[in-house]
PDB file of N, CA and C in Angstrom:
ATOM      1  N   UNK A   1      89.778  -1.546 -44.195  1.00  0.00           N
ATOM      2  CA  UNK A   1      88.460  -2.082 -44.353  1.00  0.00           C
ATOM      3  C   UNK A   1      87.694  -1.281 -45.408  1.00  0.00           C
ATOM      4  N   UNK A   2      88.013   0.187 -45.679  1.00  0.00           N
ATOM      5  CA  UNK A   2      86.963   0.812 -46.586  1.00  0.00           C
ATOM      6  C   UNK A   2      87.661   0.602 -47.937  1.00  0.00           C
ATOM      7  N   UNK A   3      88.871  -0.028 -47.900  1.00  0.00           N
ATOM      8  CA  UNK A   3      89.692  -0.252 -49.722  1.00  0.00           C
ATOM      9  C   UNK A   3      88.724  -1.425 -49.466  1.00  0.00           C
ATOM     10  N   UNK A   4      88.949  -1.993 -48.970  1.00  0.00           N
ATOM     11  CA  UNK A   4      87.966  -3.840 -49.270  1.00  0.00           C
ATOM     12  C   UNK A   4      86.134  -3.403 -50.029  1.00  0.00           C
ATOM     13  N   UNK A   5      85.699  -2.427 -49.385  1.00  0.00           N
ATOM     14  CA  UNK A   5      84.339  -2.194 -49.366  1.00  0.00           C
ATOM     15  C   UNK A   5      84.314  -1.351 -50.864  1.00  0.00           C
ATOM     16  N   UNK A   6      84.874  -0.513 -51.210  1.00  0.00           N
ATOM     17  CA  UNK A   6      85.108   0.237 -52.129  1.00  0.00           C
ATOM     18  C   UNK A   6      84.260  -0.401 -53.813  1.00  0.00           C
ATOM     19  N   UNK A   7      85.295  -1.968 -53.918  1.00  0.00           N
ATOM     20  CA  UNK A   7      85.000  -2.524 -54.801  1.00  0.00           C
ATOM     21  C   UNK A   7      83.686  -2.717 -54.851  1.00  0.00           C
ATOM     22  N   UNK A   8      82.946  -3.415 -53.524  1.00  0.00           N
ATOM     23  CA  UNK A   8      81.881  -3.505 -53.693  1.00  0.00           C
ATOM     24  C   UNK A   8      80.580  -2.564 -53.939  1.00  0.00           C
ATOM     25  N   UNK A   9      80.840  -1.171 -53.653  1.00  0.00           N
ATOM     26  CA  UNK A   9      79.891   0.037 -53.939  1.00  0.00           C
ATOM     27  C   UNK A   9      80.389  -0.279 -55.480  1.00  0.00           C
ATOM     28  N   UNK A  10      81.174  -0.521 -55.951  1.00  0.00           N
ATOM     29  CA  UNK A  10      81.147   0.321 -57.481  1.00  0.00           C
ATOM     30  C   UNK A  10      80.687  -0.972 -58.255  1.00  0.00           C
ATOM     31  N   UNK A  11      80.541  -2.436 -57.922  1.00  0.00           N
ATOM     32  CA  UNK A  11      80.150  -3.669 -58.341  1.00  0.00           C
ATOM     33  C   UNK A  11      78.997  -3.950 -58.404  1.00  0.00           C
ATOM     34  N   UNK A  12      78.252  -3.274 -56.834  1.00  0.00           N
ATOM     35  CA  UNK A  12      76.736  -2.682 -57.025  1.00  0.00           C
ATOM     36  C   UNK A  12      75.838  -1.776 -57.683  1.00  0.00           C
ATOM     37  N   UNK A  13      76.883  -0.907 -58.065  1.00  0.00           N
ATOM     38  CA  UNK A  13      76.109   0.356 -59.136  1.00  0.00           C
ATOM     39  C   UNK A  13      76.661  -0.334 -60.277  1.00  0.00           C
ATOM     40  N   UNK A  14      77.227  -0.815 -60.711  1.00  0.00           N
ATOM     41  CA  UNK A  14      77.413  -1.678 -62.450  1.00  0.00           C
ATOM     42  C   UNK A  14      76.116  -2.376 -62.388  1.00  0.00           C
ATOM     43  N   UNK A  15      76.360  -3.643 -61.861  1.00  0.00           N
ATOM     44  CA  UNK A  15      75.321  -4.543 -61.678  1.00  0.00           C
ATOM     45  C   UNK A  15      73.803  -4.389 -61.657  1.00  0.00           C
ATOM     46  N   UNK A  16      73.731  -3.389 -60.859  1.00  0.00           N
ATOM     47  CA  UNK A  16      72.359  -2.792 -61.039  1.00  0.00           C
ATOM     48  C   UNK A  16      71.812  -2.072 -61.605  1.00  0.00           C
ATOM     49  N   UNK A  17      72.807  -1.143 -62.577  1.00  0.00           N
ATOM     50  CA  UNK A  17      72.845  -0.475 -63.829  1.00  0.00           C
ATOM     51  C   UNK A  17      72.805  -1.670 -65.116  1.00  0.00           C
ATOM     52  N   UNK A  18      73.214  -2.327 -65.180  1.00  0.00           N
ATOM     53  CA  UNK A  18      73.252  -3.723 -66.287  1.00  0.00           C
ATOM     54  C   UNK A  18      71.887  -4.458 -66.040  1.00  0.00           C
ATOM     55  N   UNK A  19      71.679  -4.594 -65.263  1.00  0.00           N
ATOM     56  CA  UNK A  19      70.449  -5.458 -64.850  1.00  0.00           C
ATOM     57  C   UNK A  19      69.131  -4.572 -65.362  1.00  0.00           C
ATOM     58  N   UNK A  20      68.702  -3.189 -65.078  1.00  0.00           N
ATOM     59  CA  UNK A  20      67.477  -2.406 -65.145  1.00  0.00           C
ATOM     60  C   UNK A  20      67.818  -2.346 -66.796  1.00  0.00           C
ATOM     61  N   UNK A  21      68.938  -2.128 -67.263  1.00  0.00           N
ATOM     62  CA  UNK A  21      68.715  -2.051 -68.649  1.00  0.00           C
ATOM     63  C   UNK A  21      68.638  -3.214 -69.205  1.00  0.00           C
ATOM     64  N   UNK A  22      69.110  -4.073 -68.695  1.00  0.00           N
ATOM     65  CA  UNK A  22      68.722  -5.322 -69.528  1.00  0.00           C
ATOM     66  C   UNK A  22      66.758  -5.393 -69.311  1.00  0.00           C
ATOM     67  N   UNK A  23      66.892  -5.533 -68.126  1.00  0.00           N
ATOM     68  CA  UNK A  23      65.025  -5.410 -67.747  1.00  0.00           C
ATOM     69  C   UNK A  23      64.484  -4.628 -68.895  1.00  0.00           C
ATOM     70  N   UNK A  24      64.574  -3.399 -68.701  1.00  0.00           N
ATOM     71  CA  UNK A  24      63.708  -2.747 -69.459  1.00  0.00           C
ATOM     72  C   UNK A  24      63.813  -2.558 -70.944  1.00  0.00           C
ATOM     73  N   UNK A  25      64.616  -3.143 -71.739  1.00  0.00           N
ATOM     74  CA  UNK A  25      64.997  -3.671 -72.791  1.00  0.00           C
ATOM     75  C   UNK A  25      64.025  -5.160 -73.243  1.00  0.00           C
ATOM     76  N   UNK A  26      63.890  -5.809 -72.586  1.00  0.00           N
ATOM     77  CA  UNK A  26      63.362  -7.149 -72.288  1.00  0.00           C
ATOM     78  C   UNK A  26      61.836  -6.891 -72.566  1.00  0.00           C
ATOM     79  N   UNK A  27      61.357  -5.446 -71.905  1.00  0.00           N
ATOM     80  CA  UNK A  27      59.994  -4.919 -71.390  1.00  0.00           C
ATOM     81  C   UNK A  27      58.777  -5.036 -72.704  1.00  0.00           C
ATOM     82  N   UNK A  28      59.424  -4.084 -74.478  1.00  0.00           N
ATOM     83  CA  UNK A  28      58.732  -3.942 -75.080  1.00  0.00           C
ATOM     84  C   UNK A  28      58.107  -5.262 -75.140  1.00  0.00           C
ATOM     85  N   UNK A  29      58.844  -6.795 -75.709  1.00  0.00           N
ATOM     86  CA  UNK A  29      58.741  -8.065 -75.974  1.00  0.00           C
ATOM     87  C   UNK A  29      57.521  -8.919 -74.748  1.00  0.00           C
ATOM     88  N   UNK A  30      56.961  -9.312 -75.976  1.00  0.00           N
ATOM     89  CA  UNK A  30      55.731 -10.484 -75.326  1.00  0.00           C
ATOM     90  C   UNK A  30      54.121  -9.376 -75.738  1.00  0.00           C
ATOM     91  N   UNK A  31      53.479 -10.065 -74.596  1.00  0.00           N
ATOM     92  CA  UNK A  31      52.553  -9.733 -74.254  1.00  0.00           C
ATOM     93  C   UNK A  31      51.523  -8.848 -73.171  1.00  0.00           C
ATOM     94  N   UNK A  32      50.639  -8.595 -72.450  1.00  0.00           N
ATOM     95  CA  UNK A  32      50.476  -8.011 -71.194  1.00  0.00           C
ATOM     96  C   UNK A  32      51.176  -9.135 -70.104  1.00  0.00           C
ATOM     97  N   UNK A  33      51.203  -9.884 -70.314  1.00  0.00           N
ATOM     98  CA  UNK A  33      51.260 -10.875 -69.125  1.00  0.00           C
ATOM     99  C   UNK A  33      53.289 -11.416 -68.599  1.00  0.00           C
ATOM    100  N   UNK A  34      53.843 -11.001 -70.268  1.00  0.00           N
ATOM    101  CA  UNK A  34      55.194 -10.850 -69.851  1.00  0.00           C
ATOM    102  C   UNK A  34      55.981  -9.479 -69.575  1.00  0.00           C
ATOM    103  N   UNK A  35      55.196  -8.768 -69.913  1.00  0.00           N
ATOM    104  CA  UNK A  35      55.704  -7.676 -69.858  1.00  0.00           C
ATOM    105  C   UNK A  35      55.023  -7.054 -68.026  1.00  0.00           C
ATOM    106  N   UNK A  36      54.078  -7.628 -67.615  1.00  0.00           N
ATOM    107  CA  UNK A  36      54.335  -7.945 -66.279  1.00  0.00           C
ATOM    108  C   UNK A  36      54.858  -8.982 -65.223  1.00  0.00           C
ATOM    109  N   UNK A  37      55.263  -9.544 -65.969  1.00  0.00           N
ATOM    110  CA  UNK A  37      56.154 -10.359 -65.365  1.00  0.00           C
ATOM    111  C   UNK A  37      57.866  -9.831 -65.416  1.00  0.00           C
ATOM    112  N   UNK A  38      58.070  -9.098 -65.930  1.00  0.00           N
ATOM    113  CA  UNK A  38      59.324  -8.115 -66.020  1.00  0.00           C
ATOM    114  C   UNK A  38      59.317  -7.044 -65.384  1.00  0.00           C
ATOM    115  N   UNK A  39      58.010  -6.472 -64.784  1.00  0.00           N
ATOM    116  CA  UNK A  39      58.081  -5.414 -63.944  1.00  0.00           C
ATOM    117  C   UNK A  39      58.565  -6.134 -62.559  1.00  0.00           C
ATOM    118  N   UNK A  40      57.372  -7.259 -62.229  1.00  0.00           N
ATOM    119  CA  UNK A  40      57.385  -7.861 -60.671  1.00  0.00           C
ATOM    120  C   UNK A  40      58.955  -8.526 -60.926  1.00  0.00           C
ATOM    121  N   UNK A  41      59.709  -9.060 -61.762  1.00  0.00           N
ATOM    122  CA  UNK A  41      60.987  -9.842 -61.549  1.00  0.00           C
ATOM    123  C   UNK A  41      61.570  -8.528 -61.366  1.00  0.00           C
ATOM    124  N   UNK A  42      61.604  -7.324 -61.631  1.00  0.00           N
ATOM    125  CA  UNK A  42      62.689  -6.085 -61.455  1.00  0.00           C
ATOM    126  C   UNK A  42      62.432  -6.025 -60.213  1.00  0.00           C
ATOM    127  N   UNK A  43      61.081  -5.701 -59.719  1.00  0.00           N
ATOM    128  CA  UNK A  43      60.910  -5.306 -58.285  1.00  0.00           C
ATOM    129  C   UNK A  43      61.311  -6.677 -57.087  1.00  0.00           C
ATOM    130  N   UNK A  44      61.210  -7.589 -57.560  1.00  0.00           N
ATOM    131  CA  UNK A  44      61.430  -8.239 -56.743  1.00  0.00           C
ATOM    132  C   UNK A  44      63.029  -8.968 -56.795  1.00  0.00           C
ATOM    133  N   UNK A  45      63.642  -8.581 -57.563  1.00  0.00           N
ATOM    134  CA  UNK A  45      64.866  -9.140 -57.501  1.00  0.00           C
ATOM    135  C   UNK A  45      65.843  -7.847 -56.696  1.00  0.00           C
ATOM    136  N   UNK A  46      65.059  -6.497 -57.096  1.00  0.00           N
ATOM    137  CA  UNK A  46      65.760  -5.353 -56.617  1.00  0.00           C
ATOM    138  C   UNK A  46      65.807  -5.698 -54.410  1.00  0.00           C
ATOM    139  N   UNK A  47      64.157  -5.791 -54.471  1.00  0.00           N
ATOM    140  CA  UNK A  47      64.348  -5.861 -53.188  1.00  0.00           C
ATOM    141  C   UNK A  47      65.416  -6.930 -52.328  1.00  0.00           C
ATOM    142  N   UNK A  48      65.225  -8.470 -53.027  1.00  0.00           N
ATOM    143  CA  UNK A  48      66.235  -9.375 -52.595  1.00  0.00           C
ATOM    144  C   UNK A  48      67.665  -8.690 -52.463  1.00  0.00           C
ATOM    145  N   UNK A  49      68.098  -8.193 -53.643  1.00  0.00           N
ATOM    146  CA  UNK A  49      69.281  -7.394 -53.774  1.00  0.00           C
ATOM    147  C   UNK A  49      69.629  -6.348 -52.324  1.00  0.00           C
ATOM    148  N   UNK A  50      68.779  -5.553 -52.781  1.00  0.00           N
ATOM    149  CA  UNK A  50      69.121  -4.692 -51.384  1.00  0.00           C
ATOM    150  C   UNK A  50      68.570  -4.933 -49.693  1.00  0.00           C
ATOM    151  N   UNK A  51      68.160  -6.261 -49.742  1.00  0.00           N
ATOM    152  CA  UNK A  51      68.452  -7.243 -48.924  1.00  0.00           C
ATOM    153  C   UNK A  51      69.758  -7.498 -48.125  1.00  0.00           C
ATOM    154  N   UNK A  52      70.028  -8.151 -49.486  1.00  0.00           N
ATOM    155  CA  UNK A  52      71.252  -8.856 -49.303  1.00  0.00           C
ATOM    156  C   UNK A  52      72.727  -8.088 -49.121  1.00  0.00           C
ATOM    157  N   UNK A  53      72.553  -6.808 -49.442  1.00  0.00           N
ATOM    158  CA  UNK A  53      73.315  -5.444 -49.378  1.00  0.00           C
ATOM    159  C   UNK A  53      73.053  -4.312 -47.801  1.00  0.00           C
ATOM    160  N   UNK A  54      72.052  -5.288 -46.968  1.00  0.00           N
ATOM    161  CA  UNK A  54      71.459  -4.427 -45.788  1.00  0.00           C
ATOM    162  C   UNK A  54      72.721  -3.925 -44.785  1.00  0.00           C
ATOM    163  N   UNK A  55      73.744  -4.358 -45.150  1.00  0.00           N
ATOM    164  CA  UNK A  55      75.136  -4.290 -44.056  1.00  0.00           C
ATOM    165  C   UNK A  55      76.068  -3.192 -44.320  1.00  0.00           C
ATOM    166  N   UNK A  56      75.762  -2.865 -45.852  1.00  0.00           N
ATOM    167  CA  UNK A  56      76.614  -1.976 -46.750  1.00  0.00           C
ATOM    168  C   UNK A  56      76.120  -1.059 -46.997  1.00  0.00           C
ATOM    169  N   UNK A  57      75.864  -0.112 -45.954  1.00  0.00           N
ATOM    170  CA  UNK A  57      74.413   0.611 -46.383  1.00  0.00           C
ATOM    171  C   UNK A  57      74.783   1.600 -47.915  1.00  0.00           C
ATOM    172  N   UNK A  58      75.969   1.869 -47.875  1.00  0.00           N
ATOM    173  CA  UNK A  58      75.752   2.705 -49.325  1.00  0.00           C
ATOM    174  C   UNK A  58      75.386   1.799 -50.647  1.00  0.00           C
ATOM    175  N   UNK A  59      76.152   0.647 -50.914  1.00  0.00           N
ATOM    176  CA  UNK A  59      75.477   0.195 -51.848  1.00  0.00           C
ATOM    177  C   UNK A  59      74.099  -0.613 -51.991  1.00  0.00           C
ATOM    178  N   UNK A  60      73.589  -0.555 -50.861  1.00  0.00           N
ATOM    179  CA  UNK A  60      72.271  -0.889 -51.081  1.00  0.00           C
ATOM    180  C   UNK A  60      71.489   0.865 -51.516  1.00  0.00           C
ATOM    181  N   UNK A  61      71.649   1.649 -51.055  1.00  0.00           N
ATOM    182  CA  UNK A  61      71.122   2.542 -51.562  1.00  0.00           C
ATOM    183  C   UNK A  61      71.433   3.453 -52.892  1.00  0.00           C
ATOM    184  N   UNK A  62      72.704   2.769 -53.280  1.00  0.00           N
ATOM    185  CA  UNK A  62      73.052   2.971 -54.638  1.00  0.00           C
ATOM    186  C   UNK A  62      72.120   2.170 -55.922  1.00  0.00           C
ATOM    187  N   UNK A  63      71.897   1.344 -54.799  1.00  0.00           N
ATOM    188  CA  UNK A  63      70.952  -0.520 -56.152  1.00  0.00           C
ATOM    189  C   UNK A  63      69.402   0.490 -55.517  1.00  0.00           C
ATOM    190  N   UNK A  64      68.781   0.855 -54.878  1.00  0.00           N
ATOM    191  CA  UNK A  64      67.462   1.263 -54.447  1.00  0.00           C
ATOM    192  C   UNK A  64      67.774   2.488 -55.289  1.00  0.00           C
ATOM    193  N   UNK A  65      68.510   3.738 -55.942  1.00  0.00           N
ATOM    194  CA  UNK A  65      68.195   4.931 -56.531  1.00  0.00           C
ATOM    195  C   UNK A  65      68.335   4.438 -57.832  1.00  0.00           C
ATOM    196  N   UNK A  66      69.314   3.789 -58.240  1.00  0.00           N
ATOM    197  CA  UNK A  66      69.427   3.163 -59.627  1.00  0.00           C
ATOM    198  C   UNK A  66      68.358   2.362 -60.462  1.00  0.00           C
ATOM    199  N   UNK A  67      67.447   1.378 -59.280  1.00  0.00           N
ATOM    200  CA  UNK A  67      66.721   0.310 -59.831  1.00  0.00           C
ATOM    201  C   UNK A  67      65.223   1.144 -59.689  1.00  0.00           C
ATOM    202  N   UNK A  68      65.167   1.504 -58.258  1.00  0.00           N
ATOM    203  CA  UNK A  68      63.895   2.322 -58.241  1.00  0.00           C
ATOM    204  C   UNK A  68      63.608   3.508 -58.834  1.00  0.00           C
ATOM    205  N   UNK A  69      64.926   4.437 -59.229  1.00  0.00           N
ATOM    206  CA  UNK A  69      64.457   5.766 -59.766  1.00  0.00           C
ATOM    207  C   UNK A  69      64.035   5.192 -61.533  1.00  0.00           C
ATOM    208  N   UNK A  70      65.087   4.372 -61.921  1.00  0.00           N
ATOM    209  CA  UNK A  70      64.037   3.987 -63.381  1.00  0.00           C
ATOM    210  C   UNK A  70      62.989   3.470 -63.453  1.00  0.00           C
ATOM    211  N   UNK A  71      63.344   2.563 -62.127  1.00  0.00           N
ATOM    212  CA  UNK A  71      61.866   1.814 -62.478  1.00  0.00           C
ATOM    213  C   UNK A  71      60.729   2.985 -62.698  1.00  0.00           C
ATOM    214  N   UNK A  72      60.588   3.605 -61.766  1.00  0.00           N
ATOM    215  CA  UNK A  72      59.195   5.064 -61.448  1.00  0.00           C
ATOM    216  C   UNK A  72      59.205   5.765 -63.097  1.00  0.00           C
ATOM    217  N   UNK A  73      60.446   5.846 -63.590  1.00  0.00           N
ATOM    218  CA  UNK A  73      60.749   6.670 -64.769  1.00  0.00           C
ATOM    219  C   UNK A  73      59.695   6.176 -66.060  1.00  0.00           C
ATOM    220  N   UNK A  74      60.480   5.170 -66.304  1.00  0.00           N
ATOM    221  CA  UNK A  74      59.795   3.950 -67.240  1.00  0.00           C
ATOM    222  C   UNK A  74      58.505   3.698 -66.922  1.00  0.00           C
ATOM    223  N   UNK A  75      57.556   3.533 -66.127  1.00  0.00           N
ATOM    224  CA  UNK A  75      56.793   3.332 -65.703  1.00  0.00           C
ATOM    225  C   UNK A  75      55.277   4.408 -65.412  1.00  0.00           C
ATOM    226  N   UNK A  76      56.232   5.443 -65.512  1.00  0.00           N
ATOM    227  CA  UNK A  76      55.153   6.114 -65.264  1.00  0.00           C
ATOM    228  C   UNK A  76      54.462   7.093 -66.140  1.00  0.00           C
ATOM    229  N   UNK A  77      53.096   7.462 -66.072  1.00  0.00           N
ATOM    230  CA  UNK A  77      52.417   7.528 -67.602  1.00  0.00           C
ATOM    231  C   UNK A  77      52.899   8.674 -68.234  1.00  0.00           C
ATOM    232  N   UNK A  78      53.060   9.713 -67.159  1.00  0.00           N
ATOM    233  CA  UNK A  78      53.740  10.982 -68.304  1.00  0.00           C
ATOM    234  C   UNK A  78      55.508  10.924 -68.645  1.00  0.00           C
ATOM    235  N   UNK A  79      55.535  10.714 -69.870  1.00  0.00           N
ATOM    236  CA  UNK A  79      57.140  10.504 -69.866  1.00  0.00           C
ATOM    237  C   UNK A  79      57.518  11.535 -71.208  1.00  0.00           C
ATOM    238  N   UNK A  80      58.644  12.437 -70.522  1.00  0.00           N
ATOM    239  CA  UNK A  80      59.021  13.677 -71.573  1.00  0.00           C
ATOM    240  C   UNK A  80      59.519  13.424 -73.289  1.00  0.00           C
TER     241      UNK A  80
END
């Protein structure tokens, strides 16, 4: 049972690594109003995600450090 599960931790950290960079790539483009609309689609697709991952507990908390630690990164006003 943990070879079966395996794939899926490492399908969840791709995926959710591909996804925040595509997001925040996406971010400079538009206006105020799309460029919040790319924050709330990150946050809210993250949460569905680790939703839908509530059974697996490591890769949901692999998609919650990946999606949430950039998100805070990117986001927040002092950046090195």
């Amino acid at each position: 049972m943990l070879q079966a599960l395996r794939p899926t931790n490492r399908l969840a950290s791709g995926v959710a690594t591909l996804f925040t960079i595509w997001a925040l790539f996406l971010f400079p483009d538009g206006d105020a109003y799309a460029k919040a609309h790319v924050g709330l689609y990150m946050a809210i697709t993250a949460i569905g995600v680790i939703f839908c991952l509530l059974h697996l507990r490591s890769a949901a908390i692999t998609v919650t450090v990946i999606v949430n630690g950039a998100f805070v990164i990117f986001f927040s006003p002092v950046r090195c």
